[in-house]
C-alpha atoms as a PDB file:
ATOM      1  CA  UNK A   1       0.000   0.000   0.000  1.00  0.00           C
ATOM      2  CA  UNK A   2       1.503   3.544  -0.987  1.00  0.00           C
ATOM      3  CA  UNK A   3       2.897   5.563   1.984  1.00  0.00           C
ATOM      4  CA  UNK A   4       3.354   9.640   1.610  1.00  0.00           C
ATOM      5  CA  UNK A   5       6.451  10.546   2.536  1.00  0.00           C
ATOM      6  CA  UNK A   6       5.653  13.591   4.617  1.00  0.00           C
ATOM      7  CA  UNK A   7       2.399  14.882   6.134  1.00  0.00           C
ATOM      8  CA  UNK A   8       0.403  17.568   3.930  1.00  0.00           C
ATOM      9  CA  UNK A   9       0.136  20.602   5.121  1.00  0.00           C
ATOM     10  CA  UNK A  10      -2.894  22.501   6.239  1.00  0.00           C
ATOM     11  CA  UNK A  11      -2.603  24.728   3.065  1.00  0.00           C
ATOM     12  CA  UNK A  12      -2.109  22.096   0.333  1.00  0.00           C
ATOM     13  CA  UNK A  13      -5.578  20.540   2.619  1.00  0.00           C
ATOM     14  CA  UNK A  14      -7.174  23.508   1.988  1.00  0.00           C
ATOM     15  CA  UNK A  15      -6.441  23.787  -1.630  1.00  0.00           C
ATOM     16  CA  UNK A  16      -7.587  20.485  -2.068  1.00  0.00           C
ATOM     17  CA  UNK A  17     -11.303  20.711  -0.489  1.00  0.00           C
ATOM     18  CA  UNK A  18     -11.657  24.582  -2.489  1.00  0.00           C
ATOM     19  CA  UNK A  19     -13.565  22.843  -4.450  1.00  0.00           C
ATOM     20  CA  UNK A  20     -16.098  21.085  -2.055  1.00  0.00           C
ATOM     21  CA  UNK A  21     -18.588  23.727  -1.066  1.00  0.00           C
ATOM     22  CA  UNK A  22     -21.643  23.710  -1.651  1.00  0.00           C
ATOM     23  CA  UNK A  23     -23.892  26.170  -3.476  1.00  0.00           C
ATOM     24  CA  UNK A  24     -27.578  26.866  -3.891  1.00  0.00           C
ATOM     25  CA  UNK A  25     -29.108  25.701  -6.705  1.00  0.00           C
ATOM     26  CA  UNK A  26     -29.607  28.756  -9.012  1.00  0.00           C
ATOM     27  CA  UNK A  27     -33.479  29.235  -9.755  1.00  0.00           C
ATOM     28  CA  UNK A  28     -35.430  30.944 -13.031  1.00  0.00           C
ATOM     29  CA  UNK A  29     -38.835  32.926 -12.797  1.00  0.00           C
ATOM     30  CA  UNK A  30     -40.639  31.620 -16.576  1.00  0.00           C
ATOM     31  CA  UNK A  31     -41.267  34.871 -18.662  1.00  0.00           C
ATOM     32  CA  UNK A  32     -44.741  33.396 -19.509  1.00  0.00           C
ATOM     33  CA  UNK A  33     -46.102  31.521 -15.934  1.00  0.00           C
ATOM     34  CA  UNK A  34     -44.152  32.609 -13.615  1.00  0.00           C
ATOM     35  CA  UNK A  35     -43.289  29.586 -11.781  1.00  0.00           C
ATOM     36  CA  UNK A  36     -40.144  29.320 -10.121  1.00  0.00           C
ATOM     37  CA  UNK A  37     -38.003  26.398 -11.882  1.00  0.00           C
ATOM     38  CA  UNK A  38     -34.444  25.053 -12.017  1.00  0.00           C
ATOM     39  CA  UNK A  39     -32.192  26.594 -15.026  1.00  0.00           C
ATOM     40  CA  UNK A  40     -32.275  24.722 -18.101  1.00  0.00           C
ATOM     41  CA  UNK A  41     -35.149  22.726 -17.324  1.00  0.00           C
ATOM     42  CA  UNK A  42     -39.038  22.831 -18.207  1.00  0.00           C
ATOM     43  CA  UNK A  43     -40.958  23.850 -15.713  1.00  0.00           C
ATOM     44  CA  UNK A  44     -44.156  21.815 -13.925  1.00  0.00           C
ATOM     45  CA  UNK A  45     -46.705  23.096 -16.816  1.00  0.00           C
ATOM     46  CA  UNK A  46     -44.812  22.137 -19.272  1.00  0.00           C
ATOM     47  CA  UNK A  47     -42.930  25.621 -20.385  1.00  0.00           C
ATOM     48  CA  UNK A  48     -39.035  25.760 -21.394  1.00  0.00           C
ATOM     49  CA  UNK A  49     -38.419  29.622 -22.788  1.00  0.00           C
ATOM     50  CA  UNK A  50     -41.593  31.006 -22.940  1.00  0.00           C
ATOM     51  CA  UNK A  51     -42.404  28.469 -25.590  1.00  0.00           C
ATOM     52  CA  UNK A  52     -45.142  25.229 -24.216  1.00  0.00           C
ATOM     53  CA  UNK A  53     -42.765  21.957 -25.496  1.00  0.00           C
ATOM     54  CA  UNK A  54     -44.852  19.255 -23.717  1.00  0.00           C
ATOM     55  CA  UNK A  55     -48.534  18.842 -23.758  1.00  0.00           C
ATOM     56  CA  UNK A  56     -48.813  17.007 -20.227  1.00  0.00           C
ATOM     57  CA  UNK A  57     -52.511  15.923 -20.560  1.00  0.00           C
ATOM     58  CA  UNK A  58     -51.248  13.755 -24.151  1.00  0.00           C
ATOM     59  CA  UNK A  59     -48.359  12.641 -22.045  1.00  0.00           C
ATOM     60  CA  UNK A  60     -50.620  11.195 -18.980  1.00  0.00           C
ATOM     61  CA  UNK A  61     -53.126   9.702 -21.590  1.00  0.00           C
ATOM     62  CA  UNK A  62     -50.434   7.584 -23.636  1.00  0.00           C
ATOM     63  CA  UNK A  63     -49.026   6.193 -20.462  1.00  0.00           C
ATOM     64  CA  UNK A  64     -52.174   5.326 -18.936  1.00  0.00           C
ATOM     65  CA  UNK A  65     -53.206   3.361 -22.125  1.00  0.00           C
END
């Protein structure tokens, strides 16, 4: 098993977790709804843009049949 030579030191630890922090999740108002939604994603009605993309009531029916 592989041994380090010398102890790390509290800077090079710190370098290494710079990276680890965590972060909100950045959030979108859509220009036509309103509703609150993740960037880059559709939102609950359906909306991406402005723009409808899915029509959820077709989307419920062809699963359920």
């Amino acid at each position: 098993m592989a041994v380090q030579k010398s102890r790390k030191t509290p800077s090079k630890r710190g370098m290494r977790r710079s990276h680890n922090a965590l972060v909100n999740s950045t959030l979108s108002e859509d220009q036509e709804t309103g509703e609150i939604h993740l960037r880059h994603h559709i939102t609950t009605d359906g909306f991406y843009h402005g723009k409808k993309v899915i029509n959820k009531a077709q989307n419920i029916q062809k699963i359920n049949a």
